[in-house]
N, C-alpha and C. Protein backbone atom coordinates (compact mmCIF):
# COMPACT_ATOMS: atom_id res chain seq x y z
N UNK A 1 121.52 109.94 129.97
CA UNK A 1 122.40 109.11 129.18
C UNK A 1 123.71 109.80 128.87
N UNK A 2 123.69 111.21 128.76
CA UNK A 2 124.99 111.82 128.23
C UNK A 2 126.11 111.94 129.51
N UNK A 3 125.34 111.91 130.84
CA UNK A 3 126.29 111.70 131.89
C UNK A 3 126.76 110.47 132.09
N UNK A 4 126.16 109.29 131.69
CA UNK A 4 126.41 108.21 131.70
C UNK A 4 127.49 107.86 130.72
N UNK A 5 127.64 108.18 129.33
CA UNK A 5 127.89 108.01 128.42
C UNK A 5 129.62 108.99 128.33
N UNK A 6 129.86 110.16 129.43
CA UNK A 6 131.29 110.35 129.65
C UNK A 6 131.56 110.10 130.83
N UNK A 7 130.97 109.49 132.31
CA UNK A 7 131.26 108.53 132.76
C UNK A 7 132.51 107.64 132.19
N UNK A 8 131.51 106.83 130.91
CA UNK A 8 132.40 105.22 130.30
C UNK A 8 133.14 105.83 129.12
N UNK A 9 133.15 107.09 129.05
CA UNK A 9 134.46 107.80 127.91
C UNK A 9 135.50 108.28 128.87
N UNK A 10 135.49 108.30 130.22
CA UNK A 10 136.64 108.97 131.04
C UNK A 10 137.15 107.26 131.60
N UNK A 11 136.54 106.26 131.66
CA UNK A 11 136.80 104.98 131.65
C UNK A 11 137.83 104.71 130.56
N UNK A 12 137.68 105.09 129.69
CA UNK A 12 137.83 104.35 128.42
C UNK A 12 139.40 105.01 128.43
N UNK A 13 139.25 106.45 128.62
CA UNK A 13 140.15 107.22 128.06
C UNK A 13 141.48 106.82 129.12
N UNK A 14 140.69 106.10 130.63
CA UNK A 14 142.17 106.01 131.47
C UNK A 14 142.59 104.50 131.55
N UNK A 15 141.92 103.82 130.62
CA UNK A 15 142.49 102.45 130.61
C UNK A 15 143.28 102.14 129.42
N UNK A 16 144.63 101.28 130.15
CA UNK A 16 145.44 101.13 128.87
C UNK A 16 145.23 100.09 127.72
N UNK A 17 144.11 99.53 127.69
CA UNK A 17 143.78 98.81 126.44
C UNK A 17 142.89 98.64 125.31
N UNK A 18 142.26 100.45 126.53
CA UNK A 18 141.38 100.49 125.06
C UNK A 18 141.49 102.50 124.50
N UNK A 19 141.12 103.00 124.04
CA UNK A 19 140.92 104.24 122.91
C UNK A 19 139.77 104.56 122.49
N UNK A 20 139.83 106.31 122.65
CA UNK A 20 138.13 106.57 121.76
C UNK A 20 138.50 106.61 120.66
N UNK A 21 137.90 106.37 119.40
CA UNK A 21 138.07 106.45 118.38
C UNK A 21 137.68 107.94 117.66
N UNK A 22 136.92 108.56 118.44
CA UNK A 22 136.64 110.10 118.65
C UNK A 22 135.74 110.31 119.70
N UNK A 23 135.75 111.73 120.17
CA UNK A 23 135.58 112.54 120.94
C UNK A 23 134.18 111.82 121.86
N UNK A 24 133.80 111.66 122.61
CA UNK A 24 131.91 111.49 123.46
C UNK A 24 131.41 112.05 122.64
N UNK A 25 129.94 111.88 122.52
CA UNK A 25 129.26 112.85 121.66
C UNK A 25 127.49 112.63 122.39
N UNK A 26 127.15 113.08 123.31
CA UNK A 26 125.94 113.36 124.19
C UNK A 26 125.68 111.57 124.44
N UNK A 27 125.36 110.98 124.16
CA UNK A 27 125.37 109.52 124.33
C UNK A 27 125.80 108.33 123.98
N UNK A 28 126.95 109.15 122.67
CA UNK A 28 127.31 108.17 121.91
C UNK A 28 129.16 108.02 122.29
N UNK A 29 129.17 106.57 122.39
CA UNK A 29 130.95 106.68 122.96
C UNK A 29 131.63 106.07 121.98
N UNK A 30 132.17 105.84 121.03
CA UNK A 30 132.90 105.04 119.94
C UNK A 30 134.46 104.83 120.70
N UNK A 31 134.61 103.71 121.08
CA UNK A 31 135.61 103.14 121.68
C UNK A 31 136.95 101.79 120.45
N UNK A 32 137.56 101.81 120.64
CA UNK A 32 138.39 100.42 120.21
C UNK A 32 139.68 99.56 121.00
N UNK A 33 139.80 98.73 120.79
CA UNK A 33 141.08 97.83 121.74
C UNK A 33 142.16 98.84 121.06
N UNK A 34 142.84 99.35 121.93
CA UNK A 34 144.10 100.09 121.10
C UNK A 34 144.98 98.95 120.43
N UNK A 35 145.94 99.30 119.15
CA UNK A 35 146.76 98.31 118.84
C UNK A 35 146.20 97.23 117.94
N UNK A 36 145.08 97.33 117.60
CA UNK A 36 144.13 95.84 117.38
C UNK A 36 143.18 96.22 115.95
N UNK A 37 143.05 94.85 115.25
CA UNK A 37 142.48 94.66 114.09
C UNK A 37 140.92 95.14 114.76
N UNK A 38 140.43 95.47 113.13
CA UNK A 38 138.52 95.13 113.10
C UNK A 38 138.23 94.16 113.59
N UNK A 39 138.63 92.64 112.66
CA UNK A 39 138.39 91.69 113.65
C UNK A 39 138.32 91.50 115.03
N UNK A 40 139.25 91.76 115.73
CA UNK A 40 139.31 91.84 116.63
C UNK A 40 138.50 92.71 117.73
N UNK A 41 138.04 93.78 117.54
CA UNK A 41 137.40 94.71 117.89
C UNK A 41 136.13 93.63 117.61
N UNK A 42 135.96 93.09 116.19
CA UNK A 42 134.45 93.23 116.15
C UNK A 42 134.18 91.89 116.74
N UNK A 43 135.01 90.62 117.43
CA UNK A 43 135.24 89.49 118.59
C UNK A 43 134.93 90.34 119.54
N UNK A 44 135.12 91.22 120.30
CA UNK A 44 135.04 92.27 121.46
C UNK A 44 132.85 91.77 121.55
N UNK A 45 132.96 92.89 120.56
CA UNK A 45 131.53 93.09 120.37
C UNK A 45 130.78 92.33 120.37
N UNK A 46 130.64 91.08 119.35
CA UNK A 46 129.94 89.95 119.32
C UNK A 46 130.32 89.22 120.54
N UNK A 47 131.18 89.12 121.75
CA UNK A 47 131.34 88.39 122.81
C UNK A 47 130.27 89.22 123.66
N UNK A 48 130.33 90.90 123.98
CA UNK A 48 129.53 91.26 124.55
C UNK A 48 128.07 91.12 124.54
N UNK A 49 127.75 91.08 123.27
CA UNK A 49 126.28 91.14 122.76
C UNK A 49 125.91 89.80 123.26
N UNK A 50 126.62 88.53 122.73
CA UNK A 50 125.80 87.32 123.28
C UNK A 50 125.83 86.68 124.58
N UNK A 51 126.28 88.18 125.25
CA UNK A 51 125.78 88.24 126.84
C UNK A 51 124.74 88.59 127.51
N UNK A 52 124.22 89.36 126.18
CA UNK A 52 122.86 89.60 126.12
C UNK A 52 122.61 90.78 127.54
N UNK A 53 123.53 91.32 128.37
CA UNK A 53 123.26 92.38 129.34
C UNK A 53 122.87 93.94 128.80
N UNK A 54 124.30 94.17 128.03
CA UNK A 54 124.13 95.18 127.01
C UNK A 54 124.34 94.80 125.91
N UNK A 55 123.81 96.01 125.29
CA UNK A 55 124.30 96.01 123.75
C UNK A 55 125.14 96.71 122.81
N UNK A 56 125.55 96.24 122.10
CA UNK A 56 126.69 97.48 121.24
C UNK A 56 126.49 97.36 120.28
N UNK A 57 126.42 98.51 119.36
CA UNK A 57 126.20 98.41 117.96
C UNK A 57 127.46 98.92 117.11
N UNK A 58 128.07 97.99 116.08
CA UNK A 58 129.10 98.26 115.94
C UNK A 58 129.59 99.13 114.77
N UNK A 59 130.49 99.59 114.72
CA UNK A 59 131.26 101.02 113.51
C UNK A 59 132.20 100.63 112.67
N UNK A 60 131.68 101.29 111.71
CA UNK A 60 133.08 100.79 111.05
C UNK A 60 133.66 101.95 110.11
């Protein structure tokens, strides 16, 4: 999981619309839409989830 997990933090880190919110941390990736409300972030999340593929649990 922790290779997996900076995999989608070196994703994260080279796309321009989104931001880690801090550092990888062995499996855990805390990401956000750069530029962008909670709300908004937390529309992100609840769109993903009731895709029901993966899951995200969200931060605040």
């Amino acid at each position: 999981q922790a290779e997996l997990a900076a995999f989608f933090a070196r994703l994260i880190e080279d796309d321009e619309d989104f931001e880690l919110f801090v550092p990888q941390h062995l499996g855990l990736v805390c990401f956000r839409i750069k530029n962008s409300t909670n709300e908004e972030n937390e529309a992100l999340v609840n769109s993903i989830n009731e895709d029901r593929r993966i899951h995200f649990v969200p931060s605040k």
